[in-house]
PDB file of N, CA and C in Angstrom:
ATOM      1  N   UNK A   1      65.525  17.329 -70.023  1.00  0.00           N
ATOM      2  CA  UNK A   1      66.852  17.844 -69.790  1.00  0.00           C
ATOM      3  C   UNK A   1      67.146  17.893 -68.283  1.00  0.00           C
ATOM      4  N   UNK A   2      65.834  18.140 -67.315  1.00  0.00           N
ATOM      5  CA  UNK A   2      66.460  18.430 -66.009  1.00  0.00           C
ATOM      6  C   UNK A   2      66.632  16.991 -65.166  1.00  0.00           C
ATOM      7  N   UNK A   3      65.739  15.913 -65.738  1.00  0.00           N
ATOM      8  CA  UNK A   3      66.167  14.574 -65.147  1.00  0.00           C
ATOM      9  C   UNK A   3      67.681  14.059 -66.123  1.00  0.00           C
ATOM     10  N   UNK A   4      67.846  14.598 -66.764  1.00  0.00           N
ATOM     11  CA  UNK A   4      69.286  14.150 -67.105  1.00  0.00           C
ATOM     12  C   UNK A   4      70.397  14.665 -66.684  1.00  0.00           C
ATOM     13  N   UNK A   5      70.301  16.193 -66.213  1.00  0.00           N
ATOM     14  CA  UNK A   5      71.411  16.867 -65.144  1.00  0.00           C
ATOM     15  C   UNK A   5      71.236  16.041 -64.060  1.00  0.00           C
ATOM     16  N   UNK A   6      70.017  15.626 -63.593  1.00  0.00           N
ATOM     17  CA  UNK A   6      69.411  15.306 -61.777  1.00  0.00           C
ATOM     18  C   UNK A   6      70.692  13.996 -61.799  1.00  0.00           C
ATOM     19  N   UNK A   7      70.794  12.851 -63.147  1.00  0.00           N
ATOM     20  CA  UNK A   7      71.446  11.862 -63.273  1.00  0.00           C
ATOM     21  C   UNK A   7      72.632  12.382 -63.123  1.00  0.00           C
ATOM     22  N   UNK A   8      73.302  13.135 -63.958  1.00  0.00           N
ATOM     23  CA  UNK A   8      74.443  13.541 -63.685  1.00  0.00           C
ATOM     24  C   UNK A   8      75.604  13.366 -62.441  1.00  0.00           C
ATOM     25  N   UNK A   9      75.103  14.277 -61.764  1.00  0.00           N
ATOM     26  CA  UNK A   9      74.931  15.105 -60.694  1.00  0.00           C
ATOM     27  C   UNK A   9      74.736  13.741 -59.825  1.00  0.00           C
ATOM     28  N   UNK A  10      73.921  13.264 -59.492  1.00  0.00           N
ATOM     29  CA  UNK A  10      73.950  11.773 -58.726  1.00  0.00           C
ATOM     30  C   UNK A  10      75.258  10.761 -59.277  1.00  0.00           C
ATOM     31  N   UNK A  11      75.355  10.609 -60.360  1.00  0.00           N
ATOM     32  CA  UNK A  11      76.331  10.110 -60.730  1.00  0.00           C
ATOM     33  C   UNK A  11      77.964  10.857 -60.233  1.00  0.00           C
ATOM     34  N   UNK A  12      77.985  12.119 -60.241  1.00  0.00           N
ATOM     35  CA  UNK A  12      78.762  12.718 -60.275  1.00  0.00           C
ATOM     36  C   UNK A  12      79.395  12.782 -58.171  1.00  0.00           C
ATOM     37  N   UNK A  13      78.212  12.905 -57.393  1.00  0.00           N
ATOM     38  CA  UNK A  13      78.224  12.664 -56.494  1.00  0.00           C
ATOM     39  C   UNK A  13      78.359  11.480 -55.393  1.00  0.00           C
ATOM     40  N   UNK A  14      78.325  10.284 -56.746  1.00  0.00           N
ATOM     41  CA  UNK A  14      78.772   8.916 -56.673  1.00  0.00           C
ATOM     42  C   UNK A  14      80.639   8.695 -56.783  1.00  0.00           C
ATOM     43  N   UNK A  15      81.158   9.722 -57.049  1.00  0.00           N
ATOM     44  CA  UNK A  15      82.757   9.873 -57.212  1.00  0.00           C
ATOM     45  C   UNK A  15      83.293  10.899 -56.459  1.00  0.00           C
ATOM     46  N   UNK A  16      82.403  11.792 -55.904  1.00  0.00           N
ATOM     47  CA  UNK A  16      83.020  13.147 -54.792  1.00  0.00           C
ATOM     48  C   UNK A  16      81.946  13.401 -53.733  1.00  0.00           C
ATOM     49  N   UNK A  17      82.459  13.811 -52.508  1.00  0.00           N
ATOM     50  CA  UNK A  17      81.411  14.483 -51.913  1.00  0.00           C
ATOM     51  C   UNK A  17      81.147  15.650 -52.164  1.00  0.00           C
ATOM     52  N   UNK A  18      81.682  16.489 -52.785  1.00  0.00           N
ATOM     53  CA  UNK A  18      81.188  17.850 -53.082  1.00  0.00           C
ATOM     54  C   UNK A  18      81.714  18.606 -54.669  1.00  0.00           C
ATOM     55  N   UNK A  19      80.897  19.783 -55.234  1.00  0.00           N
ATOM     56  CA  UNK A  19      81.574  20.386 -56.082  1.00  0.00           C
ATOM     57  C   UNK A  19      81.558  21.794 -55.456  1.00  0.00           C
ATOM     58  N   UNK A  20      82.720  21.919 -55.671  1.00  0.00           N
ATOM     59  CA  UNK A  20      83.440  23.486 -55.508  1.00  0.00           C
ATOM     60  C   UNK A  20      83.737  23.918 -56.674  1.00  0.00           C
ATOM     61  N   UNK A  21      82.987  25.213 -57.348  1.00  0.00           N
ATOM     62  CA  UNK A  21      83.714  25.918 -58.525  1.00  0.00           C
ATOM     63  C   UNK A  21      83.017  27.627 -57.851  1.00  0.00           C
ATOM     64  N   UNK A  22      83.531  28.441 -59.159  1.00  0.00           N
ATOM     65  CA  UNK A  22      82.912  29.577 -58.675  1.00  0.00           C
ATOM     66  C   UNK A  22      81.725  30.125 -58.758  1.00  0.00           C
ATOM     67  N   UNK A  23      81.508  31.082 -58.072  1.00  0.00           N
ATOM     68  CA  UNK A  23      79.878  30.775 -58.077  1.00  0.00           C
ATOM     69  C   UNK A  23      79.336  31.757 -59.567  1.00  0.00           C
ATOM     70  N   UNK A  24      80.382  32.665 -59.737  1.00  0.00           N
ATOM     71  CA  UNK A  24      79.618  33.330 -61.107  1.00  0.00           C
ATOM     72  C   UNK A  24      80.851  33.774 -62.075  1.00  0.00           C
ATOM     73  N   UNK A  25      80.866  33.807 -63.735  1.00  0.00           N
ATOM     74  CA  UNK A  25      81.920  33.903 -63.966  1.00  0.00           C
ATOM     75  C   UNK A  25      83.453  35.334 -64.197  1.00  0.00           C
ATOM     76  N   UNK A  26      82.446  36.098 -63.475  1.00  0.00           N
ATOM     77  CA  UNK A  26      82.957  37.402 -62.987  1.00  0.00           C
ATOM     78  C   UNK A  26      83.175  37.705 -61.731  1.00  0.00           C
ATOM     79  N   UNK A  27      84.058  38.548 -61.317  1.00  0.00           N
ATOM     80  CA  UNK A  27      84.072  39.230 -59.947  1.00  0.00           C
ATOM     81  C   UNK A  27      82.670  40.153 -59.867  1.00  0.00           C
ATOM     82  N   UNK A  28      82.792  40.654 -58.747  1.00  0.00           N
ATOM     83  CA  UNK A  28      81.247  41.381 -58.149  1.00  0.00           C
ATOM     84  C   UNK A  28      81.514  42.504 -59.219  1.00  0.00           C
ATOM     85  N   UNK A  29      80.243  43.253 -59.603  1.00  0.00           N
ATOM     86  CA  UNK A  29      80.360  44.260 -59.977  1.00  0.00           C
ATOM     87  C   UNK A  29      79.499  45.516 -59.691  1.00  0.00           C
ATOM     88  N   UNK A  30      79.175  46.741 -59.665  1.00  0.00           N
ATOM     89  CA  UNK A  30      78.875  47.656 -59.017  1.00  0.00           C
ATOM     90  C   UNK A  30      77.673  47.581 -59.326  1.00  0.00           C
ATOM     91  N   UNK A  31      76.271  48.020 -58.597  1.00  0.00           N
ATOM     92  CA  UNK A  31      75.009  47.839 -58.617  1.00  0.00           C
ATOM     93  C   UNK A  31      75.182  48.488 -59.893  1.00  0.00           C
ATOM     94  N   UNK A  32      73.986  48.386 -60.629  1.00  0.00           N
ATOM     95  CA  UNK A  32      73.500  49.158 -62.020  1.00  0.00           C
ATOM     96  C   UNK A  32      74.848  48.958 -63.126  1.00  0.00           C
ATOM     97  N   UNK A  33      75.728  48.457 -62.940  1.00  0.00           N
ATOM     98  CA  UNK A  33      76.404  48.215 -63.704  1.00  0.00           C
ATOM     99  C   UNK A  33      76.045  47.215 -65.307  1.00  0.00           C
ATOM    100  N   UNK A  34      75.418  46.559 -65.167  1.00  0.00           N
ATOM    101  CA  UNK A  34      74.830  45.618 -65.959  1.00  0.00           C
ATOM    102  C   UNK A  34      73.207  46.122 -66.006  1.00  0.00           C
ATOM    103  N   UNK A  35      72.966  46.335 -67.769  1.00  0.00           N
ATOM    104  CA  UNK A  35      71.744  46.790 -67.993  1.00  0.00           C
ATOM    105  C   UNK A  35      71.031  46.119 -69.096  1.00  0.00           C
ATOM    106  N   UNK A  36      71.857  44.899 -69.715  1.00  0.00           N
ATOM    107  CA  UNK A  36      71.598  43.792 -70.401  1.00  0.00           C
ATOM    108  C   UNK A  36      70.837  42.853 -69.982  1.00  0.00           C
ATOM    109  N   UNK A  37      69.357  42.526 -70.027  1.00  0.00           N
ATOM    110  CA  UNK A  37      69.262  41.171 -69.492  1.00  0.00           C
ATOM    111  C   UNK A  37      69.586  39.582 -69.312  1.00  0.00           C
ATOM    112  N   UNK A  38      69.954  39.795 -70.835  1.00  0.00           N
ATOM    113  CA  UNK A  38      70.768  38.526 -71.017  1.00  0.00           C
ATOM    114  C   UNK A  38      72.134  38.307 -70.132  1.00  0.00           C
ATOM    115  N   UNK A  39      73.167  39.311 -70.516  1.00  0.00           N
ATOM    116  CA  UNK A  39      73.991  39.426 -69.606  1.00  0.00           C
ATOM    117  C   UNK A  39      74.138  39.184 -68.373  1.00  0.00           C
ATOM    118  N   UNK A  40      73.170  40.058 -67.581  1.00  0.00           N
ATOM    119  CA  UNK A  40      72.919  39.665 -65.824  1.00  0.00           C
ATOM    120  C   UNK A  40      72.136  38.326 -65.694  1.00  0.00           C
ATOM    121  N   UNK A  41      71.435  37.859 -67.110  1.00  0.00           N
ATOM    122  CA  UNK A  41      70.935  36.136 -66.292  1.00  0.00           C
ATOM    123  C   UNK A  41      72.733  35.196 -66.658  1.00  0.00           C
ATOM    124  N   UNK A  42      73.826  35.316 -67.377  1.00  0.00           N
ATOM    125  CA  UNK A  42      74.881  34.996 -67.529  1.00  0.00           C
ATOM    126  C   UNK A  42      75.855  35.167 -65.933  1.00  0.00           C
ATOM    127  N   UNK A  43      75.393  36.124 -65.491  1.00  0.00           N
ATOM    128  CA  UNK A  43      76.338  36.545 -64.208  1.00  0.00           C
ATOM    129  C   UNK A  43      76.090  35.193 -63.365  1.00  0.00           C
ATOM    130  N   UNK A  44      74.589  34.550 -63.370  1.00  0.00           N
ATOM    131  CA  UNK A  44      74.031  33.310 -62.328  1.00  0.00           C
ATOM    132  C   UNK A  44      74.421  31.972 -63.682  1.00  0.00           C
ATOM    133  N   UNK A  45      74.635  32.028 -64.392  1.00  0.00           N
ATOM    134  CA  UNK A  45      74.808  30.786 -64.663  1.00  0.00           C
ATOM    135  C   UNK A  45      75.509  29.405 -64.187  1.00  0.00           C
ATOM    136  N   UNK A  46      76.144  29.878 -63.484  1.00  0.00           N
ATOM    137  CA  UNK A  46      76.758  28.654 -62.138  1.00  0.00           C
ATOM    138  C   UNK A  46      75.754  27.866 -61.474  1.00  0.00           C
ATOM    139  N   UNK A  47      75.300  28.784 -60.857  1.00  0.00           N
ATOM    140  CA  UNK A  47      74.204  28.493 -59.956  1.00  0.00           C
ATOM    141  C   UNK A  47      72.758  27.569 -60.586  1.00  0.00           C
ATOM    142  N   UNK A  48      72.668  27.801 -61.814  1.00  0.00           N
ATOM    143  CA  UNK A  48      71.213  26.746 -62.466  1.00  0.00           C
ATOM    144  C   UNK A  48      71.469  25.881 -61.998  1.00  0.00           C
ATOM    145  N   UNK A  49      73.027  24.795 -62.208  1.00  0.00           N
ATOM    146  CA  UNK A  49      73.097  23.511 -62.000  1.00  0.00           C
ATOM    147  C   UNK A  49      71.921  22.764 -60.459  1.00  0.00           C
ATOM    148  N   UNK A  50      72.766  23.627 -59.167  1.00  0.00           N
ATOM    149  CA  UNK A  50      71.821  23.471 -58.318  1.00  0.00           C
ATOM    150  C   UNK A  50      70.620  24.356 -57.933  1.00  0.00           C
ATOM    151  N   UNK A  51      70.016  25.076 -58.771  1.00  0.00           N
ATOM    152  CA  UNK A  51      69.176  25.185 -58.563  1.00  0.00           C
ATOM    153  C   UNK A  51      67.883  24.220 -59.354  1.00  0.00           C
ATOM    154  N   UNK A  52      68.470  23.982 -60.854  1.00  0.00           N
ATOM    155  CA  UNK A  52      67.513  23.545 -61.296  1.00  0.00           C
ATOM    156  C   UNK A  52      67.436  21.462 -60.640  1.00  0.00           C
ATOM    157  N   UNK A  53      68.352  21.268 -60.194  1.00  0.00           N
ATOM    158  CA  UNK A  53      68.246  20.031 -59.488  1.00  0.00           C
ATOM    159  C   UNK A  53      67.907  20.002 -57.881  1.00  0.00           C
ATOM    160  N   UNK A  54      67.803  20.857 -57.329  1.00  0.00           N
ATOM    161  CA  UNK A  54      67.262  20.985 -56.187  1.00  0.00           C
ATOM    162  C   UNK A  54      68.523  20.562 -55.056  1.00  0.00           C
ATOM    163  N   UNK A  55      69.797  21.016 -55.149  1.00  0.00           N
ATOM    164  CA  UNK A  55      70.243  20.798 -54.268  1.00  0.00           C
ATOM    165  C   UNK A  55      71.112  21.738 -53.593  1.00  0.00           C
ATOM    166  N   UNK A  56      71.873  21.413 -52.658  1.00  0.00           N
ATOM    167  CA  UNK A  56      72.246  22.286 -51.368  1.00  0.00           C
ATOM    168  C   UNK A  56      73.189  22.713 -52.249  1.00  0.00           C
ATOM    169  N   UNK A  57      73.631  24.524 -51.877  1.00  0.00           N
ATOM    170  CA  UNK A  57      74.598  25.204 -52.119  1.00  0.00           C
ATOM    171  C   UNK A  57      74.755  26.293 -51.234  1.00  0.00           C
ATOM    172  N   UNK A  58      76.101  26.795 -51.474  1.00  0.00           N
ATOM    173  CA  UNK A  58      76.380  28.164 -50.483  1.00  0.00           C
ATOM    174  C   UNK A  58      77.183  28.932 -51.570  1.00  0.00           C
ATOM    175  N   UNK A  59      77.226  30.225 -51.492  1.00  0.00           N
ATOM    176  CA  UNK A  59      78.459  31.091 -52.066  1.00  0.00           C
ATOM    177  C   UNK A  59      79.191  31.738 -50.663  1.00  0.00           C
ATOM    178  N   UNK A  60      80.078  31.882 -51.113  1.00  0.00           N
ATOM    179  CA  UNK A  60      81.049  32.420 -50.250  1.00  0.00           C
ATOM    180  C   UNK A  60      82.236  33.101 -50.974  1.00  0.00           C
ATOM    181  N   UNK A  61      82.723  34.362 -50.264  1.00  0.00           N
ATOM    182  CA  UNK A  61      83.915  35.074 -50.701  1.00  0.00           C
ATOM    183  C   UNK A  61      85.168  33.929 -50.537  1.00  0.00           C
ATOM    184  N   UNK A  62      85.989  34.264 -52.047  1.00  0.00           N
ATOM    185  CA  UNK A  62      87.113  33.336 -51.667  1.00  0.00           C
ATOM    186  C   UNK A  62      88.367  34.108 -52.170  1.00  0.00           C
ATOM    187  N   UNK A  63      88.551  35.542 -52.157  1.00  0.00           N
ATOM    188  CA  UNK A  63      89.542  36.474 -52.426  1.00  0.00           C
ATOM    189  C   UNK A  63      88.767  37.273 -53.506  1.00  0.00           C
ATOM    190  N   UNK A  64      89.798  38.143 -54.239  1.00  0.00           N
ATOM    191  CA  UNK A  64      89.659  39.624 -54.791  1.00  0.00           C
ATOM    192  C   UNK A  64      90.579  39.546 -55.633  1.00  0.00           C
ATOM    193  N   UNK A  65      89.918  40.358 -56.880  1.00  0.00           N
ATOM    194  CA  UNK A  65      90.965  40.860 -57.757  1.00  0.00           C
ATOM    195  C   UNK A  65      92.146  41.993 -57.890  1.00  0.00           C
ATOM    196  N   UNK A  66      92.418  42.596 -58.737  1.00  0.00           N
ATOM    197  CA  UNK A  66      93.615  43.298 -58.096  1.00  0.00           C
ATOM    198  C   UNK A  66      92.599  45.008 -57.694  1.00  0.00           C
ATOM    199  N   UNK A  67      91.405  44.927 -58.452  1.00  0.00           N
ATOM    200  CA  UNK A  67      90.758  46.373 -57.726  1.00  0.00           C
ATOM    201  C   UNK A  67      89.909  46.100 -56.436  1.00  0.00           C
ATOM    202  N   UNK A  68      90.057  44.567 -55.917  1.00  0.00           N
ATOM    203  CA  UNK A  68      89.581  44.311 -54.619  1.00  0.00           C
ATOM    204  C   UNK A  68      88.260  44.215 -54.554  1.00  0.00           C
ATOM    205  N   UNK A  69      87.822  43.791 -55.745  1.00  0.00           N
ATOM    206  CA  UNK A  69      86.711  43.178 -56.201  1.00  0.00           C
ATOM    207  C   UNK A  69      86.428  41.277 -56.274  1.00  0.00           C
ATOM    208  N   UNK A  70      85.298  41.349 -55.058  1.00  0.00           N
ATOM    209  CA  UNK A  70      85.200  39.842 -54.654  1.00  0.00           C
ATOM    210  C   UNK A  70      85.037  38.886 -55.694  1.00  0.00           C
ATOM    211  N   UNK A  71      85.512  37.587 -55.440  1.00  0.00           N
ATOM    212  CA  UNK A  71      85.161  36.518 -56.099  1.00  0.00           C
ATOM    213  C   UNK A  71      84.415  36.090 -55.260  1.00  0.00           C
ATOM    214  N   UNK A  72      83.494  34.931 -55.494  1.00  0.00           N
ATOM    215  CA  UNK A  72      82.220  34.047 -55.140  1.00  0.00           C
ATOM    216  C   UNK A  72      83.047  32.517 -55.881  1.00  0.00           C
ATOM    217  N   UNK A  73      82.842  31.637 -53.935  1.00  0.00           N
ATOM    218  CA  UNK A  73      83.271  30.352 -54.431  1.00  0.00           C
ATOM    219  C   UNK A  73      81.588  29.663 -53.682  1.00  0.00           C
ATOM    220  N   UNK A  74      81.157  28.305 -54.770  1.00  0.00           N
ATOM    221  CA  UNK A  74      80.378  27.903 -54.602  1.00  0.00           C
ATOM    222  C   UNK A  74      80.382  26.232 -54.041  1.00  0.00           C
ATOM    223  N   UNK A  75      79.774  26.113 -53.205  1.00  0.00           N
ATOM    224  CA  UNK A  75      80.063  24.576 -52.883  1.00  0.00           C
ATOM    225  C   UNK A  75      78.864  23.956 -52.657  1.00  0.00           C
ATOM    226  N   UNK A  76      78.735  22.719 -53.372  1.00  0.00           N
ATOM    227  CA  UNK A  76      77.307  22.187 -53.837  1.00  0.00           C
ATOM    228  C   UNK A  76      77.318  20.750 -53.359  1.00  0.00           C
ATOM    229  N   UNK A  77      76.543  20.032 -52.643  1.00  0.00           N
ATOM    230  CA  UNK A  77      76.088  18.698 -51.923  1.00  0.00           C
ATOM    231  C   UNK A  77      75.312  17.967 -52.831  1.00  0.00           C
ATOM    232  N   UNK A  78      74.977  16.862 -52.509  1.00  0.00           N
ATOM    233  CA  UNK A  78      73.614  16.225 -52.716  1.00  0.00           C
ATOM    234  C   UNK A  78      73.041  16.531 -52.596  1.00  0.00           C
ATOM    235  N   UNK A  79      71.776  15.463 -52.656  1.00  0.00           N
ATOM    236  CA  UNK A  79      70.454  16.171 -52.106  1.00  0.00           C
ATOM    237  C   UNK A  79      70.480  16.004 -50.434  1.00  0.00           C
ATOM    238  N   UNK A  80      70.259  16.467 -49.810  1.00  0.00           N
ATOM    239  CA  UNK A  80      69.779  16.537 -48.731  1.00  0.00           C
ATOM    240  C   UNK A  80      71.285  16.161 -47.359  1.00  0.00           C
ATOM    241  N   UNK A  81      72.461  17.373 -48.076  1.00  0.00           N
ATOM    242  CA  UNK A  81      73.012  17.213 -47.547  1.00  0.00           C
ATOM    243  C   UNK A  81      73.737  18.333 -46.826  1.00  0.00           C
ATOM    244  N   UNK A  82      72.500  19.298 -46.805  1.00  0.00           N
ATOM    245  CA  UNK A  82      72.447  20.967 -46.541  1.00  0.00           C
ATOM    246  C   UNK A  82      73.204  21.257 -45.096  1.00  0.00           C
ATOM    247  N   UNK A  83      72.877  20.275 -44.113  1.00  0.00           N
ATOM    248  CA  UNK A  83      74.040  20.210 -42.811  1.00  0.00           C
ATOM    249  C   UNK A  83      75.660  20.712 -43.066  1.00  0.00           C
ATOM    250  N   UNK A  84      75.853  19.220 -43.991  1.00  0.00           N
ATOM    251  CA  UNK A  84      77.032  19.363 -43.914  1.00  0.00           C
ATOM    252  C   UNK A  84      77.977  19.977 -45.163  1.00  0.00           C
ATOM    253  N   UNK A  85      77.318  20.834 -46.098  1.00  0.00           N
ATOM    254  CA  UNK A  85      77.560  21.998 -47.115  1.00  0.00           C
ATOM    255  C   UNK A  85      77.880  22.854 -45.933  1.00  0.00           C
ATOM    256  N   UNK A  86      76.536  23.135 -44.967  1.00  0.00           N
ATOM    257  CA  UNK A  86      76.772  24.037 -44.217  1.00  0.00           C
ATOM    258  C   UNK A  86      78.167  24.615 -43.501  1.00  0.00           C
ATOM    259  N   UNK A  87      78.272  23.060 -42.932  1.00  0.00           N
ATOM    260  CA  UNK A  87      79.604  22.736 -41.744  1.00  0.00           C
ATOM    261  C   UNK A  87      81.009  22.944 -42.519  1.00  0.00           C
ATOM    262  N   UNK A  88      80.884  21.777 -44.193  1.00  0.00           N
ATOM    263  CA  UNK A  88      81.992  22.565 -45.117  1.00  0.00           C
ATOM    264  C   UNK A  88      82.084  24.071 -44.885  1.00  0.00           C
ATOM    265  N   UNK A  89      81.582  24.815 -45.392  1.00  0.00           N
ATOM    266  CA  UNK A  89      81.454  26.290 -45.823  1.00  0.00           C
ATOM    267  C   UNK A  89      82.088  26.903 -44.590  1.00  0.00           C
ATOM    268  N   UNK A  90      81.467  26.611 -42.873  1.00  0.00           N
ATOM    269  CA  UNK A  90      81.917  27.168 -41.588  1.00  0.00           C
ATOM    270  C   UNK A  90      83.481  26.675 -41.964  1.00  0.00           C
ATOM    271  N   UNK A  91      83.733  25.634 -42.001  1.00  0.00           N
ATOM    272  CA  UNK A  91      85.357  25.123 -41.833  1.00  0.00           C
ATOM    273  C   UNK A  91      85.943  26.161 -43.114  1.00  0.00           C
ATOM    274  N   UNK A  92      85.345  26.659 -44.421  1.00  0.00           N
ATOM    275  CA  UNK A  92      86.445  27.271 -44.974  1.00  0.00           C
ATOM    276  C   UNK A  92      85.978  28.383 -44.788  1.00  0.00           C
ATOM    277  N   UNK A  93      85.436  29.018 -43.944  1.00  0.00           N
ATOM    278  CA  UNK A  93      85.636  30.902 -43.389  1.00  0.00           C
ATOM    279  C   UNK A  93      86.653  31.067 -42.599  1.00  0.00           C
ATOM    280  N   UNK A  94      86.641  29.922 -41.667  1.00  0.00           N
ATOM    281  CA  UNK A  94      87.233  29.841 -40.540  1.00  0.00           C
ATOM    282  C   UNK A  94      88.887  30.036 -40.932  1.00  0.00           C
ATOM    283  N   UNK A  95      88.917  29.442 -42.066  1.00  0.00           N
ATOM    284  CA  UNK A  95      90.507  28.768 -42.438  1.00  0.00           C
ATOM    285  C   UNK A  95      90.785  29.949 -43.434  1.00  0.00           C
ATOM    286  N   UNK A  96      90.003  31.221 -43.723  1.00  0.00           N
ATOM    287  CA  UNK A  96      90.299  32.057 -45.272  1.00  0.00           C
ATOM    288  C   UNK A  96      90.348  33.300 -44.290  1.00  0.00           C
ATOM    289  N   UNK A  97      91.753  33.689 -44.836  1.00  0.00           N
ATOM    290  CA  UNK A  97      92.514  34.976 -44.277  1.00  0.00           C
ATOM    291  C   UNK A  97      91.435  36.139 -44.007  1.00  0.00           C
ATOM    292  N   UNK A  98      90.664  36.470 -45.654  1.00  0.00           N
ATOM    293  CA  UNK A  98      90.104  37.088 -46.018  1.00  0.00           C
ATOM    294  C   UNK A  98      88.372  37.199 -45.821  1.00  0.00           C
ATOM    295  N   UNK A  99      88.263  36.482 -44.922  1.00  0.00           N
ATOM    296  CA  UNK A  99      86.442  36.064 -44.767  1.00  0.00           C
ATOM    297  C   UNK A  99      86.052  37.099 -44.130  1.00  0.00           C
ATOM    298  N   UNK A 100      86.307  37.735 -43.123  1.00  0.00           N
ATOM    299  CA  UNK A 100      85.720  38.691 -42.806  1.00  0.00           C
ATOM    300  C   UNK A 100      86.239  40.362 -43.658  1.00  0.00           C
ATOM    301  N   UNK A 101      86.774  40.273 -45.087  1.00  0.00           N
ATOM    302  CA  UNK A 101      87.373  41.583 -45.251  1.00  0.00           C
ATOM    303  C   UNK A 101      86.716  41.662 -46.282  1.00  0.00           C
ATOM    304  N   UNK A 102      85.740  42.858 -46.067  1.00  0.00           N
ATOM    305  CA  UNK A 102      85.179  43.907 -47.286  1.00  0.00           C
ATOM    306  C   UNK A 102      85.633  45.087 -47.538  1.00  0.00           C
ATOM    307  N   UNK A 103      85.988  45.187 -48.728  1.00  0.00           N
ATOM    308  CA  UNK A 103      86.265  46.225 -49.003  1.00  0.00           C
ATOM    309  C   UNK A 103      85.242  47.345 -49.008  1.00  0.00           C
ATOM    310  N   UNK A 104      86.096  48.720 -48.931  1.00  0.00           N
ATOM    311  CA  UNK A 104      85.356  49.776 -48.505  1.00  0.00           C
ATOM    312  C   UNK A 104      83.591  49.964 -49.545  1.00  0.00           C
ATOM    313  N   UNK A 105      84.113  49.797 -50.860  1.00  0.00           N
ATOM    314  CA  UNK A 105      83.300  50.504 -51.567  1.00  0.00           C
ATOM    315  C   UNK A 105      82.250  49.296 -51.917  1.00  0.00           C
ATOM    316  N   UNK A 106      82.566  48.328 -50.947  1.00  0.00           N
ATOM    317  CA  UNK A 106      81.018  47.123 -51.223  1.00  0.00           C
ATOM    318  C   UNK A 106      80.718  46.753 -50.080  1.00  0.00           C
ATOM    319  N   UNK A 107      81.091  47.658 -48.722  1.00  0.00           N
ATOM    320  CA  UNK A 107      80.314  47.683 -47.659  1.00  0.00           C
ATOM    321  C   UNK A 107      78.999  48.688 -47.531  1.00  0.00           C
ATOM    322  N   UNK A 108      77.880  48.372 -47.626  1.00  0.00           N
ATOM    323  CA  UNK A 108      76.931  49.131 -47.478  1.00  0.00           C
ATOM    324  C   UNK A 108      76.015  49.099 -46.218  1.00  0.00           C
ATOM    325  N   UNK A 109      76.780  47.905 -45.296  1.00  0.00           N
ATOM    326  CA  UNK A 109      76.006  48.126 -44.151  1.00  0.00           C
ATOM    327  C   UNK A 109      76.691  49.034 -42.796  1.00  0.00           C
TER     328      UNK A 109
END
């Protein structure tokens, strides 16, 4: 199964340079909130794709819902194209109103 995503995914990267979707299919939610295991391995299900193929990704905030609860946008490379995921990702902080704004009650530093 995982050399047939790996095809995919090469194939898929043969028609785009990048995939952008979100990185999980919920907004953030409050520590201890989720006490299901199944559930909280569902929160990462985005993320298998590149993880289980070994390639470059980032999450990043890409706005809030209406209780100002973050979304996670994910943007995924080839293989070995972790530079310029990187350099993507800098160009859309730079350009998002909202990149540096946390809200109060999910700042903990």
């Amino acid at each position: 199964m995982r050399a047939k995503l790996i095809d995919h995914f090469e194939q898929l990267f043969g028609r785009c340079d990048a995939v952008v979707m979100p990185t999980a299919p919920t907004v953030c939610f409050p520590k201890g909130a989720i006490r299901d295991p199944l559930e909280m391995y569902l929160q990462d299900i985005y993320t298998v794709g590149a993880n289980l193929c070994r390639l470059p990704a980032i999450s990043l905030p890409c706005g809030f819902d209406e209780q100002k609860r973050p979304f996670g946008l994910q943007m995924m490379g080839p293989r070995k194209s972790d530079p310029w995921i990187c350099r993507m990702a800098y160009a859309y902080e730079q350009a998002a109103p909202f990149s540096a704004e946390i809200p109060k009650e999910f700042d903990h530093g």
